[in-house]
N, C-alpha and C. Protein backbone atom coordinates (compact mmCIF):
# COMPACT_ATOMS: atom_id res chain seq x y z
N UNK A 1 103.44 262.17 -21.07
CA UNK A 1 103.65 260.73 -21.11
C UNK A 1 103.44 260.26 -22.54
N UNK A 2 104.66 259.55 -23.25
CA UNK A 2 104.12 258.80 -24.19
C UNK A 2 102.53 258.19 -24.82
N UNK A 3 102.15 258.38 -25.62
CA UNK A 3 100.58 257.89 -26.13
C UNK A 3 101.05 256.16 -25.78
N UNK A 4 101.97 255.45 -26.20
CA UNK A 4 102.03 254.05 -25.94
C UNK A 4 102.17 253.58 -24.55
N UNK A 5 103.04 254.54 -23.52
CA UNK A 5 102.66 254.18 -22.03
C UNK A 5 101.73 254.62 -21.31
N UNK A 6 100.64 255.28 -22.23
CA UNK A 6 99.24 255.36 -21.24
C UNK A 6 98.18 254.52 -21.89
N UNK A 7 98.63 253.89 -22.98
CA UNK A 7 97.44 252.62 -24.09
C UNK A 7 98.01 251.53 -22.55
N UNK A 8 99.05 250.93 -22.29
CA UNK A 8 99.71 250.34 -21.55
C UNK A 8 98.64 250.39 -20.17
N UNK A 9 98.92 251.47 -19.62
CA UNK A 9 98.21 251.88 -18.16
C UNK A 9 96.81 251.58 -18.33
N UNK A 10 96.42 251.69 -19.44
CA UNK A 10 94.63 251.91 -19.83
C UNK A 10 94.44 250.59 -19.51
N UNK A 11 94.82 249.87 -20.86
CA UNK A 11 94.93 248.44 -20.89
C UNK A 11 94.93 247.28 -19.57
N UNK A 12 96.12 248.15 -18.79
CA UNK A 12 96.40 247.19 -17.61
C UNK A 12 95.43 247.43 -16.85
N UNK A 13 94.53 248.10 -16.46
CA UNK A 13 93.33 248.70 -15.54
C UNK A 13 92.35 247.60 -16.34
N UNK A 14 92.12 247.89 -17.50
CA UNK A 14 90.60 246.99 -17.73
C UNK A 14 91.13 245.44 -17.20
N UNK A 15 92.30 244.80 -17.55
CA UNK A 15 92.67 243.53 -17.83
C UNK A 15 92.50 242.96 -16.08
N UNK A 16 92.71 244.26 -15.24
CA UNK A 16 93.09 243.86 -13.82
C UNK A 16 91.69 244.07 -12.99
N UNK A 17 90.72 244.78 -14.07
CA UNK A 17 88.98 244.78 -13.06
C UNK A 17 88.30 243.29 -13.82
N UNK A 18 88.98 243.21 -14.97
CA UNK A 18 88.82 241.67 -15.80
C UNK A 18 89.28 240.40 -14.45
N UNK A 19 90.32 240.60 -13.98
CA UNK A 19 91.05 239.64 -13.20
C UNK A 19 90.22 239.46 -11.24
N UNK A 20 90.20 241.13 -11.30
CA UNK A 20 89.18 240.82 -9.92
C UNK A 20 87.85 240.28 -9.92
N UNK A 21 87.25 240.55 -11.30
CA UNK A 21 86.07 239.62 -11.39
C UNK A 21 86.16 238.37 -11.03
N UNK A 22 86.72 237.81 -12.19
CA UNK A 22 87.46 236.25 -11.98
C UNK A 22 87.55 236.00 -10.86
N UNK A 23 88.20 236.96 -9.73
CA UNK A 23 88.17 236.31 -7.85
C UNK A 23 87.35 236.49 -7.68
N UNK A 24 86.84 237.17 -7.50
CA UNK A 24 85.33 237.78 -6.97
C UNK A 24 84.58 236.46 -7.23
N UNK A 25 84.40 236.04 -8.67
CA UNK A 25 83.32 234.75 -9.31
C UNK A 25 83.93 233.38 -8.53
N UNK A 26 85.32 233.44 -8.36
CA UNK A 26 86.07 232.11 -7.70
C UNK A 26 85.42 231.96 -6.06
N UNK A 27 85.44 233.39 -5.62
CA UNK A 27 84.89 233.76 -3.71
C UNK A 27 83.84 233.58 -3.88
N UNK A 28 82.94 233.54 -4.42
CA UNK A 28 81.41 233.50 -4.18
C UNK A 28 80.97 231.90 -4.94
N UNK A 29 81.88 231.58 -5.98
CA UNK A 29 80.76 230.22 -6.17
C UNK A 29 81.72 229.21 -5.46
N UNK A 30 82.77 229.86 -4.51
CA UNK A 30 83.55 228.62 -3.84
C UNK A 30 84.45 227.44 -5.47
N UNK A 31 84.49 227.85 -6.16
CA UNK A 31 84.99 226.94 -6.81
C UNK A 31 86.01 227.94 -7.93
N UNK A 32 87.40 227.02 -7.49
CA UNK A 32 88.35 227.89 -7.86
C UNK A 32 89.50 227.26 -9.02
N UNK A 33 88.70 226.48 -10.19
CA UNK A 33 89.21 225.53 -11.31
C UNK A 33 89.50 226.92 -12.07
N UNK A 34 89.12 228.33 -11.92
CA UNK A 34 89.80 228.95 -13.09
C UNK A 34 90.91 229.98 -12.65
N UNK A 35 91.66 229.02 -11.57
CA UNK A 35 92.79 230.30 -11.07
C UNK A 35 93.54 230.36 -11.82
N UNK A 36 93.79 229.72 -12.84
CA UNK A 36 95.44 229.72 -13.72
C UNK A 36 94.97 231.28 -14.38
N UNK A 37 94.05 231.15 -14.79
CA UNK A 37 92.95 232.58 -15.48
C UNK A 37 93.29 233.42 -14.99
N UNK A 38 92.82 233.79 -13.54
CA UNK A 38 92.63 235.08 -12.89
C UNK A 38 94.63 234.86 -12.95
N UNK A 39 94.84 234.29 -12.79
CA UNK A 39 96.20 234.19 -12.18
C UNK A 39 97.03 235.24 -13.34
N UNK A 40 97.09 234.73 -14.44
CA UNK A 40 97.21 234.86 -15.92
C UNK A 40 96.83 236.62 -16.50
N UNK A 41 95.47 236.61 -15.54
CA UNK A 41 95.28 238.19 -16.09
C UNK A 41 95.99 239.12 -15.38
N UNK A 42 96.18 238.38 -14.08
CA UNK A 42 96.45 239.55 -13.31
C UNK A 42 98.11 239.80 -13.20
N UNK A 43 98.51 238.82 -13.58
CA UNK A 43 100.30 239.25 -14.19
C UNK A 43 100.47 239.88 -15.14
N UNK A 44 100.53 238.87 -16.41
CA UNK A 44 100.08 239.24 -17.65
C UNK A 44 99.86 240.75 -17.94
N UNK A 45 98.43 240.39 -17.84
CA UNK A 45 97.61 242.16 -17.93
C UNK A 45 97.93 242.92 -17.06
N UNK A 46 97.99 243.16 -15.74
CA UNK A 46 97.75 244.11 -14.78
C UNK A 46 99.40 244.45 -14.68
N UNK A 47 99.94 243.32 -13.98
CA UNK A 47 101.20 244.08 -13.55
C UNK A 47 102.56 243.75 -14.67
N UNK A 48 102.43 242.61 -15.51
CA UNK A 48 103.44 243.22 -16.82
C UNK A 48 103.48 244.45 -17.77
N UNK A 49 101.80 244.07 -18.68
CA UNK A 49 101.55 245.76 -18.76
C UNK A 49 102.14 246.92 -18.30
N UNK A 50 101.34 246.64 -16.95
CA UNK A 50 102.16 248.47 -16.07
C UNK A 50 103.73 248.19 -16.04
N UNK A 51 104.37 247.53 -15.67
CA UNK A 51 105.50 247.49 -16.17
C UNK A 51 106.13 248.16 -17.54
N UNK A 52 105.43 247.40 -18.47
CA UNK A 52 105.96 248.02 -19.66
C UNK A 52 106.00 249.66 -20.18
N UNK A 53 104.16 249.86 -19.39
CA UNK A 53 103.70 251.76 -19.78
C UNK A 53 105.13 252.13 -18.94
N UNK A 54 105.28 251.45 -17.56
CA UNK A 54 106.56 252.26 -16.73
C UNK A 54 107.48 252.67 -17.81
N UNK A 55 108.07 251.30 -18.42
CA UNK A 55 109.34 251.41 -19.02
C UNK A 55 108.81 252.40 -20.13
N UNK A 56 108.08 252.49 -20.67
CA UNK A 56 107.86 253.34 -22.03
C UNK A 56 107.85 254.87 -21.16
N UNK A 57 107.41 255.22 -20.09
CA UNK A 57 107.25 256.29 -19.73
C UNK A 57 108.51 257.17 -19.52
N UNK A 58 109.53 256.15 -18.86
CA UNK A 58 110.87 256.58 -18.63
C UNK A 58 111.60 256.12 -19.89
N UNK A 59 111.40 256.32 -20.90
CA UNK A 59 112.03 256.31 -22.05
C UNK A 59 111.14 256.23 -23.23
N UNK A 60 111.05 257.86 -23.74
CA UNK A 60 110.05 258.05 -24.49
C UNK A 60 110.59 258.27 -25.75
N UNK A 61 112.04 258.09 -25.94
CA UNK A 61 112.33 258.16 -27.10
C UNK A 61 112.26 256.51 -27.94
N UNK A 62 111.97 255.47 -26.86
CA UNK A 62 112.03 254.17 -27.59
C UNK A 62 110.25 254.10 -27.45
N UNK A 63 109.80 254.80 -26.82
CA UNK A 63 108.32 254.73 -26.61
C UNK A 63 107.82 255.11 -28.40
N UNK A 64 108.43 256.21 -28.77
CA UNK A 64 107.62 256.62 -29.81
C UNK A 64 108.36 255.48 -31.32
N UNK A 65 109.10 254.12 -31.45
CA UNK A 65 109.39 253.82 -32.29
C UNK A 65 108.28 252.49 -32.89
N UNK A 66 108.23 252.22 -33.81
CA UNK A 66 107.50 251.71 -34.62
C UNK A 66 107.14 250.25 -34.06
N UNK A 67 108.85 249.71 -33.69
CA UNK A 67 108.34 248.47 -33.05
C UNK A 67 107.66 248.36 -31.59
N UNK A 68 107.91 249.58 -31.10
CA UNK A 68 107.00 249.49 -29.50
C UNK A 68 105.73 249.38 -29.73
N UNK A 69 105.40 250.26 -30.85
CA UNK A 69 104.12 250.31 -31.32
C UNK A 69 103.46 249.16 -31.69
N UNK A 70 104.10 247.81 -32.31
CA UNK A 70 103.93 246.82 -33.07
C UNK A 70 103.53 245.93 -31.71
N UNK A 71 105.06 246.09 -30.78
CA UNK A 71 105.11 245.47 -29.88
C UNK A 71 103.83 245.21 -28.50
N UNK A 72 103.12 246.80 -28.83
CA UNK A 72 101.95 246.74 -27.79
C UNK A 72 100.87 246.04 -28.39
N UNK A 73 100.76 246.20 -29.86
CA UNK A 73 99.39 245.74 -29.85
C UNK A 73 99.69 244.03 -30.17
N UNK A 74 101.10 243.34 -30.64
CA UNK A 74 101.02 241.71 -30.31
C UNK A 74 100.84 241.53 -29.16
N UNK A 75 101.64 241.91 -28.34
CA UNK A 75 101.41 241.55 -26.82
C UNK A 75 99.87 241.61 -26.50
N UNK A 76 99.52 242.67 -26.22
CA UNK A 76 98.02 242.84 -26.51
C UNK A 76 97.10 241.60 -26.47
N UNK A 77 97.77 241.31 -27.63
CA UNK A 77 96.41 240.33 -28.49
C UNK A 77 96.61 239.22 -28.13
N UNK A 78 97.80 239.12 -27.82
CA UNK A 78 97.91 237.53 -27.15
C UNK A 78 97.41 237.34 -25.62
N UNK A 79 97.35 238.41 -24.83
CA UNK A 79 97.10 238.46 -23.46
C UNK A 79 95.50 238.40 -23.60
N UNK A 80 94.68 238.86 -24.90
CA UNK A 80 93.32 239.39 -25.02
C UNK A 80 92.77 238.05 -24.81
N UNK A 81 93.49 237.11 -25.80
CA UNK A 81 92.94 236.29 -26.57
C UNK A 81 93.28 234.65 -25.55
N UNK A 82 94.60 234.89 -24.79
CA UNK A 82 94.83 233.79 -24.29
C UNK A 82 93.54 233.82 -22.66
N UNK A 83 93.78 234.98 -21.86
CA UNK A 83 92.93 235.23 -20.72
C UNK A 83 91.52 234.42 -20.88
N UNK A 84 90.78 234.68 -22.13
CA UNK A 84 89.29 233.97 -21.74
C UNK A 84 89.58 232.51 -22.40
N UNK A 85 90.20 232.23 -23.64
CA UNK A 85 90.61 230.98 -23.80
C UNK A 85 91.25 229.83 -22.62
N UNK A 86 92.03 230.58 -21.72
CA UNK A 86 92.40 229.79 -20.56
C UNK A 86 91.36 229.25 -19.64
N UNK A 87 90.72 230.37 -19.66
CA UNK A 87 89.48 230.49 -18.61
C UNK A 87 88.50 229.45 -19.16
N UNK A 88 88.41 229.34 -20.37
CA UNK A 88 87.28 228.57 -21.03
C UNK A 88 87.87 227.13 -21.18
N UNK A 89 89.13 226.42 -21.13
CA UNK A 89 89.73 225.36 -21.41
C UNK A 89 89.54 224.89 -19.54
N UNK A 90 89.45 225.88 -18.45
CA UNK A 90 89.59 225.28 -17.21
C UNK A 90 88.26 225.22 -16.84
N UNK A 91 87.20 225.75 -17.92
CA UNK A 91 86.03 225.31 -17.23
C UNK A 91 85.70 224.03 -18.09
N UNK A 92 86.57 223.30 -18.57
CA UNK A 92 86.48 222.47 -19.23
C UNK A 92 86.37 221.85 -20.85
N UNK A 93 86.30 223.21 -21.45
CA UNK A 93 86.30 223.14 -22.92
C UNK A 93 87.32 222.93 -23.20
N UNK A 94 87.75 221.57 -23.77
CA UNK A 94 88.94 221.50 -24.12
C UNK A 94 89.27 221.66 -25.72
N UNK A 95 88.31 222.44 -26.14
CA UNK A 95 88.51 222.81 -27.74
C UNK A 95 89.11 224.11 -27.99
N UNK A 96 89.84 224.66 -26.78
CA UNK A 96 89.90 225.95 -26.04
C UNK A 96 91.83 225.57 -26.32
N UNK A 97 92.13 224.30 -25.99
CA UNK A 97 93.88 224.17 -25.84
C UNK A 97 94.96 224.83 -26.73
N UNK A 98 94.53 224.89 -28.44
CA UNK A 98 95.01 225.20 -29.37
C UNK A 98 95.39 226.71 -29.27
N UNK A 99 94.29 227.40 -29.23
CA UNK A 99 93.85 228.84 -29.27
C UNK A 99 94.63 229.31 -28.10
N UNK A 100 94.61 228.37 -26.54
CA UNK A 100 95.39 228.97 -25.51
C UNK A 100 97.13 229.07 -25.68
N UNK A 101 97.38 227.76 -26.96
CA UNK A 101 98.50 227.43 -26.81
C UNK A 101 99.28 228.63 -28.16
N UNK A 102 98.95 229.04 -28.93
CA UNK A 102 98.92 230.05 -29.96
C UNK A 102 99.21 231.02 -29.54
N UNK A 103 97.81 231.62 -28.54
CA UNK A 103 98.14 232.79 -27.93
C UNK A 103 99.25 233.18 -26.94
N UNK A 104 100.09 231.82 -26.05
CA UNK A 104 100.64 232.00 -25.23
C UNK A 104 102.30 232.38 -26.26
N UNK A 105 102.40 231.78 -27.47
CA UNK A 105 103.64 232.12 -28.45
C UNK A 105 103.50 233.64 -28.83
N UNK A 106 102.47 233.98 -28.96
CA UNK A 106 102.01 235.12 -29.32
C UNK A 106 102.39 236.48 -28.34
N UNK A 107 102.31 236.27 -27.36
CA UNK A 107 102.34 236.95 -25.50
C UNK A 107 104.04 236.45 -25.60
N UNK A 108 105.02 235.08 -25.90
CA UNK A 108 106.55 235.08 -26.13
C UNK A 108 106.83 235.84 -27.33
N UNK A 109 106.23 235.94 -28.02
CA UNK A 109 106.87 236.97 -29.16
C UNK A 109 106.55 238.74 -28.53
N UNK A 110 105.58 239.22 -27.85
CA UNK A 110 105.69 240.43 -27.37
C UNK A 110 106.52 240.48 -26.51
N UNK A 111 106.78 239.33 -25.54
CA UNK A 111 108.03 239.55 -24.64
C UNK A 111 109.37 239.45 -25.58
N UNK A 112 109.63 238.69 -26.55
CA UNK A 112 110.79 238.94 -27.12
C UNK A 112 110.88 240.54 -27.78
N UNK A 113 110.01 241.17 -28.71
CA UNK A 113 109.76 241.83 -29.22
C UNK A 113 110.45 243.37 -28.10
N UNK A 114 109.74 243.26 -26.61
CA UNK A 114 109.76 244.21 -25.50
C UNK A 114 112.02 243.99 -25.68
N UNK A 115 112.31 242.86 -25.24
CA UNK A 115 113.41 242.43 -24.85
C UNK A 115 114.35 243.59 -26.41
N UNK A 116 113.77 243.22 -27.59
CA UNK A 116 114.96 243.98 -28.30
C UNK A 116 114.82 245.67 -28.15
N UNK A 117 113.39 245.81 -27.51
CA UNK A 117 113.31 247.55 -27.60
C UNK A 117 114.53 247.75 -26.21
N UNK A 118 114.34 247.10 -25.13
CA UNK A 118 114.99 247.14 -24.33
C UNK A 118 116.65 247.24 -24.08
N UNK A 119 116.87 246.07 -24.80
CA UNK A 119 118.18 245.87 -25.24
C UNK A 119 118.80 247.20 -26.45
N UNK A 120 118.06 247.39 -27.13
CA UNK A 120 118.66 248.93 -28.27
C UNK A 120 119.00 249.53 -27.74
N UNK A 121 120.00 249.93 -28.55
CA UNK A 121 120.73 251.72 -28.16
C UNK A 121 119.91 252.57 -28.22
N UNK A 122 119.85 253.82 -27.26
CA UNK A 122 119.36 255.05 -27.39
C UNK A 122 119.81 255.37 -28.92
N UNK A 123 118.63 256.07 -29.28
CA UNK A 123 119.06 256.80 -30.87
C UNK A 123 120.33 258.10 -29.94
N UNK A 124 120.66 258.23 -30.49
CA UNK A 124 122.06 259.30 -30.16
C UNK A 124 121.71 260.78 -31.36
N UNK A 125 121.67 261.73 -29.88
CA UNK A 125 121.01 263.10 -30.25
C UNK A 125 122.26 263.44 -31.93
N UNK A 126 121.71 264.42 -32.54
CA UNK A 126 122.31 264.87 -33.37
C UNK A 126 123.04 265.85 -33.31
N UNK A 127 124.22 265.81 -33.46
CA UNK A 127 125.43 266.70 -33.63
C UNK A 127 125.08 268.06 -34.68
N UNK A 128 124.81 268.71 -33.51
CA UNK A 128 124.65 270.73 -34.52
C UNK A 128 126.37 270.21 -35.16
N UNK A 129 125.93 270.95 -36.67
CA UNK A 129 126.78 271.18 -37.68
C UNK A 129 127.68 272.59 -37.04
N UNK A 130 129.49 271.86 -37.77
CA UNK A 130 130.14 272.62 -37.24
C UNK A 130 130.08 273.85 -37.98
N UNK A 131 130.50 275.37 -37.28
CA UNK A 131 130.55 276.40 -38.22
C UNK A 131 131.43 276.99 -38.73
């Protein structure tokens, strides 16, 4: 398997025991102002992620190029960074909006970013020289 579709799989596992917390904390204190959060991680992180390790797995020749590489760790950082910022703007910090709203351009630029690996041509094997 590609090294970038198992950072992917890794990733999506922490982001998605990140997200069952969040329910877990919503089921027990009865108060459920930070679902956009859990909501957020658990797409986002858990099942876009795995999505993506999928796609990198079944195509490991776009797996190993520079921008996938680029592409995991923006995405990444915007999912890192928007998840507790959301969480922290719905428990009411609203000094939290900026940072959520940044990160969420940040998480559209890894989805654009995913969209051109997607959209590329296969590199096209090389033609053995004639003899």
């Amino acid at each position: 398997m590609p090294h970038i579709a198992s950072l992917y799989f890794k990733t999506a596992i922490v982001i998605l025991i990140i997200g069952i917390a969040m329910g877990l904390q919503m089921a027990i204190s009865g108060n459920h102002n930070v679902i956009a959060a859990h909501t957020h991680a658990n797409l986002l992180g858990w099942v876009t992620m795995a999505i993506f390790g999928g796609y990198y797995a079944l195509n490991p020749s776009k797996a190993e190029s520079k921008l996938a590489q680029l592409q995991y760790w923006v995405y990444t950082a915007g999912v890192v960074v928007m998840v507790p910022s959301l969480y922290l703007l719905y428990l009411g910090y609203t000094a939290f909006e900026p940072l959520t709203a940044i990160s969420s351009l940040v998480i559209l630029l890894g989805v654009l970013m995913f969209a051109v690996i997607v959209y590329s041509r296969e590199p096209s094997p090389r033609a053995l020289p004639a003899e």
